[in-house]
Protein backbone atom coordinates (compact mmCIF):
# COMPACT_ATOMS: atom_id res chain seq x y z
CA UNK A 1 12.57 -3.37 -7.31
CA UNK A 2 9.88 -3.48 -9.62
CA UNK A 3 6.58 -2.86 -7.25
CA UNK A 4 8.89 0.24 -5.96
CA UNK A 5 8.97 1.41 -9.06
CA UNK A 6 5.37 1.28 -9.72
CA UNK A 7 4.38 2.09 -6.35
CA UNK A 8 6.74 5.57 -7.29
CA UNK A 9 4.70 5.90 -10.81
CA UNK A 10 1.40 5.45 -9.34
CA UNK A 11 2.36 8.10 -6.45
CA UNK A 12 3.37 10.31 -8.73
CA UNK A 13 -0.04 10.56 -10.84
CA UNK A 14 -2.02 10.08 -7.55
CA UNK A 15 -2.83 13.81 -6.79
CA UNK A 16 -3.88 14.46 -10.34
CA UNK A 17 -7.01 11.85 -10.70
CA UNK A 18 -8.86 14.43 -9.09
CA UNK A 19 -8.14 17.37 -11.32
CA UNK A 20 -8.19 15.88 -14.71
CA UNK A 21 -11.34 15.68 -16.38
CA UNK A 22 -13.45 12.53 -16.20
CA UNK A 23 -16.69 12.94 -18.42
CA UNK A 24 -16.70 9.85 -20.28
CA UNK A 25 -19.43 7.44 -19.77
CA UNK A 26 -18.49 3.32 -19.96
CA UNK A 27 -20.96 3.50 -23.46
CA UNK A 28 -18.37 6.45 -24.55
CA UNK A 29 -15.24 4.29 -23.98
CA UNK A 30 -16.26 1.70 -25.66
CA UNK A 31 -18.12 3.25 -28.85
CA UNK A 32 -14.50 5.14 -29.23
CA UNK A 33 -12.62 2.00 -28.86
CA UNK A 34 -14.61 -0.01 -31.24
CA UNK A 35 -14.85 2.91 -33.78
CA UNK A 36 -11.06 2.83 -34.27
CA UNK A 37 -10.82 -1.35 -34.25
CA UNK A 38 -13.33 -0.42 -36.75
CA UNK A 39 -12.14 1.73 -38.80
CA UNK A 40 -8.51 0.07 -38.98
CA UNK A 41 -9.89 -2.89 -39.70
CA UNK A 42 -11.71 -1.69 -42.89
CA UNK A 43 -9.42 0.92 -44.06
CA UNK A 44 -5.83 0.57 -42.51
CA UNK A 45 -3.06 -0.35 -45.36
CA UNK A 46 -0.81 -2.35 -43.41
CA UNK A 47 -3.38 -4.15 -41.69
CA UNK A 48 -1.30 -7.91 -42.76
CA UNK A 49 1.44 -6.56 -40.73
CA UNK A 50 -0.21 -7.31 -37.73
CA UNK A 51 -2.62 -9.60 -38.67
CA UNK A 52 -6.22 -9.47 -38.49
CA UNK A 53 -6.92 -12.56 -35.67
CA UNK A 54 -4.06 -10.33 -33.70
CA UNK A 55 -5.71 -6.39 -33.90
CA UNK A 56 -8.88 -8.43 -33.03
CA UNK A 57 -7.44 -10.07 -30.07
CA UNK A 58 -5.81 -6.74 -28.80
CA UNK A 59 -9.14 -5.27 -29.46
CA UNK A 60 -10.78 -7.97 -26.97
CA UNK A 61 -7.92 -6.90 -24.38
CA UNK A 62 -8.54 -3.74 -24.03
CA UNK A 63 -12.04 -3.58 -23.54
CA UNK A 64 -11.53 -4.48 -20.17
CA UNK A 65 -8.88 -1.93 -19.91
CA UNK A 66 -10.77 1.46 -21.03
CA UNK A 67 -13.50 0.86 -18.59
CA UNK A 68 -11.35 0.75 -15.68
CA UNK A 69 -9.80 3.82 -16.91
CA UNK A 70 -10.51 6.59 -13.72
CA UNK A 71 -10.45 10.00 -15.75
CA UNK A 72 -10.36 10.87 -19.73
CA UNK A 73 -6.54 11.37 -19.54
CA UNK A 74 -6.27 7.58 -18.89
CA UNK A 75 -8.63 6.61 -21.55
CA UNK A 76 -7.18 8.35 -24.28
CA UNK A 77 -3.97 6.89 -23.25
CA UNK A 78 -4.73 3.58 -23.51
CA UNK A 79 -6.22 4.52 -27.08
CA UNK A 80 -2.97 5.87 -27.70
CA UNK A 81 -1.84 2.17 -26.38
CA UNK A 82 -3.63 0.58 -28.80
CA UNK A 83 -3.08 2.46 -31.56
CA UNK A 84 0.72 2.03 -30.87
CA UNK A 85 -0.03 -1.32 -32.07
CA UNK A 86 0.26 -0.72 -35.58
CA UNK A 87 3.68 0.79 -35.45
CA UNK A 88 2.39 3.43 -38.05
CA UNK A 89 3.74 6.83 -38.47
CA UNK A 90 0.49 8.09 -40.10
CA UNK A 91 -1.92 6.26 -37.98
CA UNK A 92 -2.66 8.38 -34.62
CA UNK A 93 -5.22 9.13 -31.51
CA UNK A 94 -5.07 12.82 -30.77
CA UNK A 95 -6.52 13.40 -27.67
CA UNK A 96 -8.49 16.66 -27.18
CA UNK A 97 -7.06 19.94 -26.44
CA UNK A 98 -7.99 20.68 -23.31
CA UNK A 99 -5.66 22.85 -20.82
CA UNK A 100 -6.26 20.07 -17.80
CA UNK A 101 -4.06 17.60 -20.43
CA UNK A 102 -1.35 19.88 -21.40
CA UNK A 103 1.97 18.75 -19.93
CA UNK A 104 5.80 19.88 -19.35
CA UNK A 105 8.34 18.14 -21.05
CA UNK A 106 11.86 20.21 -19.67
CA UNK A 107 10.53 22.16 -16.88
CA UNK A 108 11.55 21.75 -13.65
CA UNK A 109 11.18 24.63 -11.39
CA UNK A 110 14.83 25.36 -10.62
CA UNK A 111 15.95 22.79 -13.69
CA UNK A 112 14.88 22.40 -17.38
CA UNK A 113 16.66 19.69 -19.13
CA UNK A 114 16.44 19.19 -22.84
CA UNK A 115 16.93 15.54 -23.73
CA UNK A 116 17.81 14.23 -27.32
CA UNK A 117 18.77 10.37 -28.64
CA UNK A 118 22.58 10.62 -29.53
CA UNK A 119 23.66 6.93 -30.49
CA UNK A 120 20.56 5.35 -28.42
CA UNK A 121 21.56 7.45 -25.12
CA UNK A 122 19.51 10.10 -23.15
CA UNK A 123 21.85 12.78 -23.36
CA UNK A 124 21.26 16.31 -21.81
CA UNK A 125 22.48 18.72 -25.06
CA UNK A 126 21.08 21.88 -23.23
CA UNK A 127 19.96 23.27 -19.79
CA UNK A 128 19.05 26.22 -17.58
CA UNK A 129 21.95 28.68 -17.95
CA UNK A 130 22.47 28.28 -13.86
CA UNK A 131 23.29 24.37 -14.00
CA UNK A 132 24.83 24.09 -16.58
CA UNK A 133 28.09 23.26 -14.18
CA UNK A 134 26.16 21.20 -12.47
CA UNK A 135 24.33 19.01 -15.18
CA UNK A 136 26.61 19.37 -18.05
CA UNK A 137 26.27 19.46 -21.97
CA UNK A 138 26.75 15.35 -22.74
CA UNK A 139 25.20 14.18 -19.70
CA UNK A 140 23.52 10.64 -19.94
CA UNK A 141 20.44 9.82 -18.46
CA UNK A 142 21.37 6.24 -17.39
CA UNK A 143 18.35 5.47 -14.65
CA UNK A 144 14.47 6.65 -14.24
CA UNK A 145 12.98 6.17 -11.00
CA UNK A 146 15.17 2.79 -10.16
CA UNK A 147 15.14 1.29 -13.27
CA UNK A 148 17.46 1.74 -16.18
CA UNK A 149 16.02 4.34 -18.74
CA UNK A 150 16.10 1.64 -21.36
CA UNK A 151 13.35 -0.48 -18.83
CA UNK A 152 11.82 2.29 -17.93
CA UNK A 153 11.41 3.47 -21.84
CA UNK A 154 9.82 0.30 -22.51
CA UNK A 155 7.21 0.58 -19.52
CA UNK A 156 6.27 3.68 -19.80
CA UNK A 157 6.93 5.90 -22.87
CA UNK A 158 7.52 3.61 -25.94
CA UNK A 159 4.56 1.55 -25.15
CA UNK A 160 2.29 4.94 -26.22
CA UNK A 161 4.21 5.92 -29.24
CA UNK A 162 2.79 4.98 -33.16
CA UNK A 163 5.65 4.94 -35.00
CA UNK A 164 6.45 3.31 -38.32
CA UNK A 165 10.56 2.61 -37.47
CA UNK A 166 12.35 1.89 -34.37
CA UNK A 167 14.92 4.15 -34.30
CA UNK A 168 12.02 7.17 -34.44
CA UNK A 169 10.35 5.81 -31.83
CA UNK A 170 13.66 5.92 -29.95
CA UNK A 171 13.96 9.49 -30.81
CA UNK A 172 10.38 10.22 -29.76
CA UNK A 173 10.70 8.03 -26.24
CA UNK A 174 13.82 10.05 -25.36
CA UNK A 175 12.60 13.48 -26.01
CA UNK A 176 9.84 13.00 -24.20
CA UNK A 177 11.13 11.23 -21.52
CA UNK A 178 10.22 12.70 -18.68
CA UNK A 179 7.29 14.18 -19.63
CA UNK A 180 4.68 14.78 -17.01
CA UNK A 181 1.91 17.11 -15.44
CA UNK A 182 2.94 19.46 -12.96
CA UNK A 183 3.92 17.91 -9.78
CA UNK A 184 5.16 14.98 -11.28
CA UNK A 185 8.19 13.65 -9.97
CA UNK A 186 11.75 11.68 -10.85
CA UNK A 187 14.50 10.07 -9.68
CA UNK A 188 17.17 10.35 -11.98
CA UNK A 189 20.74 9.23 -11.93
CA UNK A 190 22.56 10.72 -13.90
CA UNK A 191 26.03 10.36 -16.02
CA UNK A 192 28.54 13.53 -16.80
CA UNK A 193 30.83 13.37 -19.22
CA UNK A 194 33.74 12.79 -16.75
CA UNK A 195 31.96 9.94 -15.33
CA UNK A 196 30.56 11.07 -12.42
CA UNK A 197 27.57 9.96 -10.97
CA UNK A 198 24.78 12.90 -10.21
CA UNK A 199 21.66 11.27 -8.40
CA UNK A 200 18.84 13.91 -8.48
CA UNK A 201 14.91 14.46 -7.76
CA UNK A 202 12.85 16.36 -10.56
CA UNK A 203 9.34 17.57 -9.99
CA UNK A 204 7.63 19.50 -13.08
CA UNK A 205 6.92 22.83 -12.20
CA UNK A 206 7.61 26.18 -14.11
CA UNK A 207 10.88 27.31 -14.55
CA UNK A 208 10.79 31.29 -14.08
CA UNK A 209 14.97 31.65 -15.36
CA UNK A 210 14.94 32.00 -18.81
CA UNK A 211 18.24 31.44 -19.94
CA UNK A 212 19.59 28.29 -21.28
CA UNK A 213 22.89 27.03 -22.27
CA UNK A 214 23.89 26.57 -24.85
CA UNK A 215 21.50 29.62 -26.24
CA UNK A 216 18.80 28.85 -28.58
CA UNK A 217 20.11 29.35 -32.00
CA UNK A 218 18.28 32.96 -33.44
CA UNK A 219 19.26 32.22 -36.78
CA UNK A 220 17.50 30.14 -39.21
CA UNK A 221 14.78 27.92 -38.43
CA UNK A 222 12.50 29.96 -41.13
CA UNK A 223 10.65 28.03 -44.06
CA UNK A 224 13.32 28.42 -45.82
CA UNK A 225 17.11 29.16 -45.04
CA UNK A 226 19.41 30.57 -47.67
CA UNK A 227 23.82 30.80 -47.09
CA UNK A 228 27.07 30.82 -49.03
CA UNK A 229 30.06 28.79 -48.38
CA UNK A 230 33.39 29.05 -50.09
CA UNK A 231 34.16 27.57 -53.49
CA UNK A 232 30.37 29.25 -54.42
CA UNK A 233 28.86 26.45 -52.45
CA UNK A 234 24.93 27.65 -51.79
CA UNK A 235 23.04 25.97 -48.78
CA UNK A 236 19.19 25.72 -48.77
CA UNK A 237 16.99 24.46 -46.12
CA UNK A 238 13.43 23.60 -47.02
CA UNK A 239 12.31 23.05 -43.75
CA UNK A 240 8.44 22.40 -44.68
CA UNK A 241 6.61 21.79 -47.54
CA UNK A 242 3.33 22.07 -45.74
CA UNK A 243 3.08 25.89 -46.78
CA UNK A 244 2.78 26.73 -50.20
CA UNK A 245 5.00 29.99 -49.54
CA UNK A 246 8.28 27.82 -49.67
CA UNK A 247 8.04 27.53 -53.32
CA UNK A 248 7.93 31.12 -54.22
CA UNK A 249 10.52 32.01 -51.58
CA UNK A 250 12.53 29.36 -53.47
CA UNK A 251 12.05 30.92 -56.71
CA UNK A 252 13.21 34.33 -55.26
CA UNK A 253 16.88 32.65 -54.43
CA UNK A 254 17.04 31.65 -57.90
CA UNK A 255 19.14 34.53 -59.43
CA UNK A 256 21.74 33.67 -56.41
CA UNK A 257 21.16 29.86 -57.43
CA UNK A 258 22.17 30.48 -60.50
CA UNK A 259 25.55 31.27 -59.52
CA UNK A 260 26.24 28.03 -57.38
CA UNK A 261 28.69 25.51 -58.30
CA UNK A 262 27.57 22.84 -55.94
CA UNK A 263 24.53 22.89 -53.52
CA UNK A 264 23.25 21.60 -50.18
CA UNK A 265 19.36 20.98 -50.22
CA UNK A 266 18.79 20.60 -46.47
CA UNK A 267 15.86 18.56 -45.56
CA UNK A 268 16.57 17.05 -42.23
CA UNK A 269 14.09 19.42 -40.27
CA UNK A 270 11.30 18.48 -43.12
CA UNK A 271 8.56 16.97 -41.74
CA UNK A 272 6.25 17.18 -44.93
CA UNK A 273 3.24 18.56 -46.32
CA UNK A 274 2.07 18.60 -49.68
CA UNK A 275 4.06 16.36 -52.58
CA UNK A 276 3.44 19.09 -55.12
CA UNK A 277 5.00 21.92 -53.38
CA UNK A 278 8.54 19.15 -53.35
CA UNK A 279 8.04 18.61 -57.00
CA UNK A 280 7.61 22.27 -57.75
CA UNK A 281 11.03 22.37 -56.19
CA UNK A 282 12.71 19.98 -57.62
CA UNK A 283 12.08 20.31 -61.14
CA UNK A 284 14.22 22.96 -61.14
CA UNK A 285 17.13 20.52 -60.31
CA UNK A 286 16.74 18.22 -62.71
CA UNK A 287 17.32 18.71 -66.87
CA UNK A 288 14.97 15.43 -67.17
CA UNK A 289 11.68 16.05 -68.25
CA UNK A 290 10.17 12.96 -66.82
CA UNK A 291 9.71 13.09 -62.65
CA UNK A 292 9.07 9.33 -61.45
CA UNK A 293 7.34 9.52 -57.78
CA UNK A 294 6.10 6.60 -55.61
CA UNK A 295 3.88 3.97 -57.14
CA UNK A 296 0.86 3.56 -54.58
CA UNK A 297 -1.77 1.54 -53.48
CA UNK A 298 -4.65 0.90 -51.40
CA UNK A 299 -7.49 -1.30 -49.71
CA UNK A 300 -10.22 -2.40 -51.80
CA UNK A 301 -13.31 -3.66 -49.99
CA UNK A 302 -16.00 -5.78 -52.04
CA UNK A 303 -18.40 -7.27 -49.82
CA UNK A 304 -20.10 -9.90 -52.26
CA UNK A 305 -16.63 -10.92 -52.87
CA UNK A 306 -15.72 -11.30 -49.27
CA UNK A 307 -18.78 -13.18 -48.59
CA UNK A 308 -17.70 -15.69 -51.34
CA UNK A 309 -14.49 -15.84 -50.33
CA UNK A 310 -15.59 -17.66 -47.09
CA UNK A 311 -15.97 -20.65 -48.52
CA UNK A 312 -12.46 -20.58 -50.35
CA UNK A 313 -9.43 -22.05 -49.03
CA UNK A 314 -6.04 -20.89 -50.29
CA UNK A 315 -5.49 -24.65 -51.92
CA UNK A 316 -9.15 -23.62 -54.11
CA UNK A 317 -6.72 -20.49 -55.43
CA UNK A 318 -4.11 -23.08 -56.86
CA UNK A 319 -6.63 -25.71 -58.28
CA UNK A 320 -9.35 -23.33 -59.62
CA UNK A 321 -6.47 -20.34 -61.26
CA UNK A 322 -9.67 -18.15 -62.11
CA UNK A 323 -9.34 -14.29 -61.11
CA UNK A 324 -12.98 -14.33 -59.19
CA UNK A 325 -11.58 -17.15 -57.13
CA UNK A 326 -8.11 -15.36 -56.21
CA UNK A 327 -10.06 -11.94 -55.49
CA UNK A 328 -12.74 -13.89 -53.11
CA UNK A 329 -9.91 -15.72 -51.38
CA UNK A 330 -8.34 -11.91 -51.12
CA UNK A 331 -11.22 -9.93 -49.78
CA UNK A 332 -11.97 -12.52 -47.19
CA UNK A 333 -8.43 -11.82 -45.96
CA UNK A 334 -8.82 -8.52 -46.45
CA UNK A 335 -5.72 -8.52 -48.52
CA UNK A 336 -7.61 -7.15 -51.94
CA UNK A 337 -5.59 -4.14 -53.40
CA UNK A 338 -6.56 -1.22 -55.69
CA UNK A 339 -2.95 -0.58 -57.82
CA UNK A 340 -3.56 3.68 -57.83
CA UNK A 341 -3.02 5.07 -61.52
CA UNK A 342 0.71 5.51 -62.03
CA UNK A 343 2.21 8.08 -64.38
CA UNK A 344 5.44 10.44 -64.47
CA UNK A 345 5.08 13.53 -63.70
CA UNK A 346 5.85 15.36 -67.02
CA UNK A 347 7.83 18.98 -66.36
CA UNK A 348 7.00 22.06 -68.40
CA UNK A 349 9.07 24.22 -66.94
CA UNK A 350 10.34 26.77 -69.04
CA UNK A 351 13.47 28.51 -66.80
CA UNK A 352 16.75 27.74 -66.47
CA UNK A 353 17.91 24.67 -64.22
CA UNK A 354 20.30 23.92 -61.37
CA UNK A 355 22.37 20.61 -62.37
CA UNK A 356 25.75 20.74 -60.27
CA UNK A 357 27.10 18.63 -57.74
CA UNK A 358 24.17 18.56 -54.92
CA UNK A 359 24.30 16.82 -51.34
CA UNK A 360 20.77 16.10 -50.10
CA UNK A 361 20.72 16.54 -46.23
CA UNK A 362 18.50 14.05 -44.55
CA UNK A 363 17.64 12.55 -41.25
CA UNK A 364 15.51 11.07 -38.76
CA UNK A 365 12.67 14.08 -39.06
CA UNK A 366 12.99 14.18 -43.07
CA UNK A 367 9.56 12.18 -43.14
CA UNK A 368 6.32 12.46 -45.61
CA UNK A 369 6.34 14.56 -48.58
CA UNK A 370 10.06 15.15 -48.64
CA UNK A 371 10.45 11.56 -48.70
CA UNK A 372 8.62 11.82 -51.64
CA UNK A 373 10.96 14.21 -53.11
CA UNK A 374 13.83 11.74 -52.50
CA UNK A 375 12.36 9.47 -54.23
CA UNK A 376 11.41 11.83 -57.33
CA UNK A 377 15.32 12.51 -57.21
CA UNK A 378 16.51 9.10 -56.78
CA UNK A 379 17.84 8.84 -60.26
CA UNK A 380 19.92 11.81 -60.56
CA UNK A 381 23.38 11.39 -60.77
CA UNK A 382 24.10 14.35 -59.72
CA UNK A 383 22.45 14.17 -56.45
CA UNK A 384 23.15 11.99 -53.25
CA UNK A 385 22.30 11.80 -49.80
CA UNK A 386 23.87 12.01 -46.79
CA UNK A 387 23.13 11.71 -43.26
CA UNK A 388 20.85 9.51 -41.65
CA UNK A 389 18.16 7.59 -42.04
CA UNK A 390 14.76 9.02 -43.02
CA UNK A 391 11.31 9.39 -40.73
CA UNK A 392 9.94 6.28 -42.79
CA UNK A 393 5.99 7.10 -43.24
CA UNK A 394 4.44 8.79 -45.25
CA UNK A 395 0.62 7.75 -46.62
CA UNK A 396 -2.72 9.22 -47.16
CA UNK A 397 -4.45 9.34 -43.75
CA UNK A 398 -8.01 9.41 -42.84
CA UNK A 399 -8.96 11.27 -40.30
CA UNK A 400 -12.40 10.88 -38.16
CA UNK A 401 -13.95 11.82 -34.82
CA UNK A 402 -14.13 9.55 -31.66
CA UNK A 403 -15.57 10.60 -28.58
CA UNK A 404 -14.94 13.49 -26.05
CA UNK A 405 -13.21 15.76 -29.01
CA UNK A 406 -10.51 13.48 -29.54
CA UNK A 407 -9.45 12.62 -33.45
CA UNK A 408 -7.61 9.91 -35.41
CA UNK A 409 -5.83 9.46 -38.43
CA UNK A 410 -5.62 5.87 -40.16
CA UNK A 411 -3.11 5.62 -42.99
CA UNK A 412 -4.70 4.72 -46.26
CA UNK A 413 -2.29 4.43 -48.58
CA UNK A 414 1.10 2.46 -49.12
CA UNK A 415 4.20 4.17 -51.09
CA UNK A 416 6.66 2.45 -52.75
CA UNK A 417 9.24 3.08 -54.95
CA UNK A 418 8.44 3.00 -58.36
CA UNK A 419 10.03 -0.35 -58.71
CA UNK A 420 7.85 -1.73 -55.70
CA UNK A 421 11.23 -1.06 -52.92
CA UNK A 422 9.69 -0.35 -49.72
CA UNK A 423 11.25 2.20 -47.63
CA UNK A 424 8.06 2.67 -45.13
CA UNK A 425 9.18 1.01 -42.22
CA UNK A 426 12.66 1.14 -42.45
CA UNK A 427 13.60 4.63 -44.19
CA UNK A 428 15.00 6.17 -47.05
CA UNK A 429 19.07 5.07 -46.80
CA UNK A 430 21.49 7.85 -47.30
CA UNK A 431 24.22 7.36 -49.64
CA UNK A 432 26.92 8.28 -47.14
CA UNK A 433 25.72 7.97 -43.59
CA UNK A 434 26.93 10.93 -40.83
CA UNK A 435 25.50 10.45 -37.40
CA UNK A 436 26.06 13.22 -35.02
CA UNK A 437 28.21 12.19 -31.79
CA UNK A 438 28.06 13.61 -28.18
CA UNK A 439 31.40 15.42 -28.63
CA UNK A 440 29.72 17.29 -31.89
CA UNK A 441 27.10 18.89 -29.88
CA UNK A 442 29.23 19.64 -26.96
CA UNK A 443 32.01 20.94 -29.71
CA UNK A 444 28.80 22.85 -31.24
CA UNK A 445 29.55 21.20 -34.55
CA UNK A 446 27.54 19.54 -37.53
CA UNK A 447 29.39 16.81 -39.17
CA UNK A 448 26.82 16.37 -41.80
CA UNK A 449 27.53 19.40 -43.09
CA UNK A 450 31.51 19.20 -42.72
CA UNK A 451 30.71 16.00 -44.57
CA UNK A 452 28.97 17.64 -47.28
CA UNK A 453 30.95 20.64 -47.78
CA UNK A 454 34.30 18.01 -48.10
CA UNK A 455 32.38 16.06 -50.24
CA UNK A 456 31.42 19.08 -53.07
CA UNK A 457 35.14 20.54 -52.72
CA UNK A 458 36.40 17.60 -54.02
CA UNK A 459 34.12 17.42 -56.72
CA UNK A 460 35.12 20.78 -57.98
CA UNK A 461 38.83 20.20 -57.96
């Protein structure tokens, strides 16, 4: 079962080695490779995760690898590969854009199928407006070319993903699933909601209909999305604080803020941006004048010290209890820290504040900056959160050129808490979790919100 699988994969990808790109000399490939080993290894925060001896030995692997790499597609994906390594939200290859690497992700010619993780299932939650009979709303993805999508997820799609927690790279592997160039084919069996079995062929290819069902919502999805609900219950999604425009279009709801006498901050779609645009925000929640953020730090590299170090053994660090011998021992290990200066952020805002019963909205995308606001608002009583876990990462990344116009990023910087909790790697926790069921999507409903809205009514009886 297994060599017809990859004898499938390989057929698949077959006809395109001769129309992707292949510039990259063997010098290239491995100047690219070894300038992200490189760089990780002298600047990546979280490099005692995976241990040094370990990067190095994956390093050593694929060597070997790259060169036999037929076109620049494959390269970069095996950077990609080895990146994925890390398991780092904020550590990435970005291959260049060139048209000959774009791909389809729910085209189909005559299908499109848009895939999302509903309790760690490929489910179908939207299609062409023509099948949707045929491949109905709640349909499970339950096999990829002969194996189970589970196997094939860990063959093929995980294996390429840099993510910080499991259950985003989950979300990641299933949305892109069956992602592909055009002619790219797969054999799917497939689950419906009544429990039949649909067995089906997919090869990527344009899909000229345009209609899907359900429709694409027109509503909302701007920078910022403003509503009422009874009881004087105001909704606001801050859906990026990457743009400095959110704040001021913030400001402008203010006068209708005012008025509220509970509040939904939704932040699930949030994929960051810039801390100080979240704390702009908040600080209008809040009556505290003190704002305590994440306490950070990051590498420190002293080469003397290193070169010391060599000749120190962990035991020398117990005998001789000087600081010079601890921070030789350290830099040799590469596990020498710089604490970043920590401080509150003071407020000075002079306007009128928003303190009522408030319901934070998170999820799996909340990630980055507006983790940071979380944690800025972790000790207000008046706020909780609910939903689901949060993206996880956030960081300072570096970013630097490889070869053939393809980028990186290397996370710098590790967040905590300001007591020292950790939540990269596993998420911010919300204080009442809601996770989102097949039947909600196919019912067209959002139990987070239900949650929320029950939640503030009884806090204004």
């Amino acid at each position: 079962m297994k060599k017809l699988v990859v004898i499938i994969f390989i057929t698949c990808s077959v006809s395109l080695f001769g129309q992707l790109p292949n510039t990259l000399t063997a010098t290239d490939k491995i100047y690219g490779l070894s300038k992200f080993w490189e760089e990780v290894n002298y600047n990546f925060i979280y490099l005692d995760k995976i241990g040094k001896a370990t990067w190095d030995s994956a390093y050593k692997q694929f060597i070997p690898l790259v060169l036999k790499t037929e076109n620049d597609y494959q390269y970069f994906r095996e950077l990609e590969k080895f990146c994925a390594l890390l398991k780092d939200g904020h550590t990435n290859i970005y291959p260049p854009q060139k048209k000959e690497f774009e791909k389809m992700n729910t085209m189909f010619g005559a299908y499109r199928l848009f895939l999302e993780n509903i309790n760690d299932k490929a489910i179908v939650v939207r299609t062409n407006l023509s099948k949707k009979n045929e491949i109905p709303i709640g349909s499970e993805i339950i096999e990829v070319n002969n194996l189970t999508t589970e196997n094939y997820i860990k063959q093929f799609v995980a294996p390429y993903i840099a993510s910080s927690t499991n259950y985003v790279l989950k979300d990641i592997s299933i949305n892109s699933l069956l992602s592909g160039f055009a002619g790219d084919s797969y054999n799917l069996k497939i689950k419906t909601p009544a429990g039949k079995i649909v067995d089906l062929k997919l090869t990527h290819a344009k899909t000229v209909e345009k209609e899907v069902f359900p429709a694409f919502d027109t509503e909302g999805g701007e920078l910022l999305d403003f509503k009422w609900y009874d009881n004087q219950i105001a909704y606001v999604a801050l859906n990026s604080f990457g743009d400095p425009k959110i704040d001021s279009l913030f400001i402008q709801k203010l006068p209708e803020l005012y008025k509220a006498k509970a509040l939904i901050i939704d932040l699930r779609y949030n994929g960051g941006g810039n801390t100080d645009i979240a704390t702009n925000i908040l600080q209008y929640l809040t009556n505290d004048k003190l704002l305590y953020g994440a306490r950070s730090l990051t590498r420190n590299h002293l080469a003397a010290y290193k070169a010391w170090g060599a000749a120190i053994t962990a035991n020398d660090t117990v005998t001789d209890k000087s600081e010079d011998t601890k921070k030789c021992f350290l830099c040799y290990n590469d596990k020498y820290y710089y604490n970043l200066e920590y401080a509150p952020d003071t407020i000075k805002l002079n306007a009128k504040r928003i303190v009522v019963p408030t319901v934070v909205l998170i999820g799996h995308n909340t990630a980055s900056s507006s983790e940071d606001f979380l944690i800025y608002a972790d000790n207000q009583k008046h706020i909780i959160k609910m939903g689901e876990n949060t993206f996880g990462s956030t960081g300072q990344p570096y970013h630097f050129d490889l070869v053939g116009g393809a980028t990186a990023r290397i996370c710098t910087k590790k967040d905590t808490y300001p007591n020292g909790r950790e939540f990269v790697g596993v998420g911010i926790k919300p204080d009442i979790e809601v996770k989102p069921t097949v039947n909600d999507y196919l019912q067209k409903k959002d139990p987070v919100i239900d949650k929320a809205l029950a939640y503030l009514k009884d806090k204004l009886k």
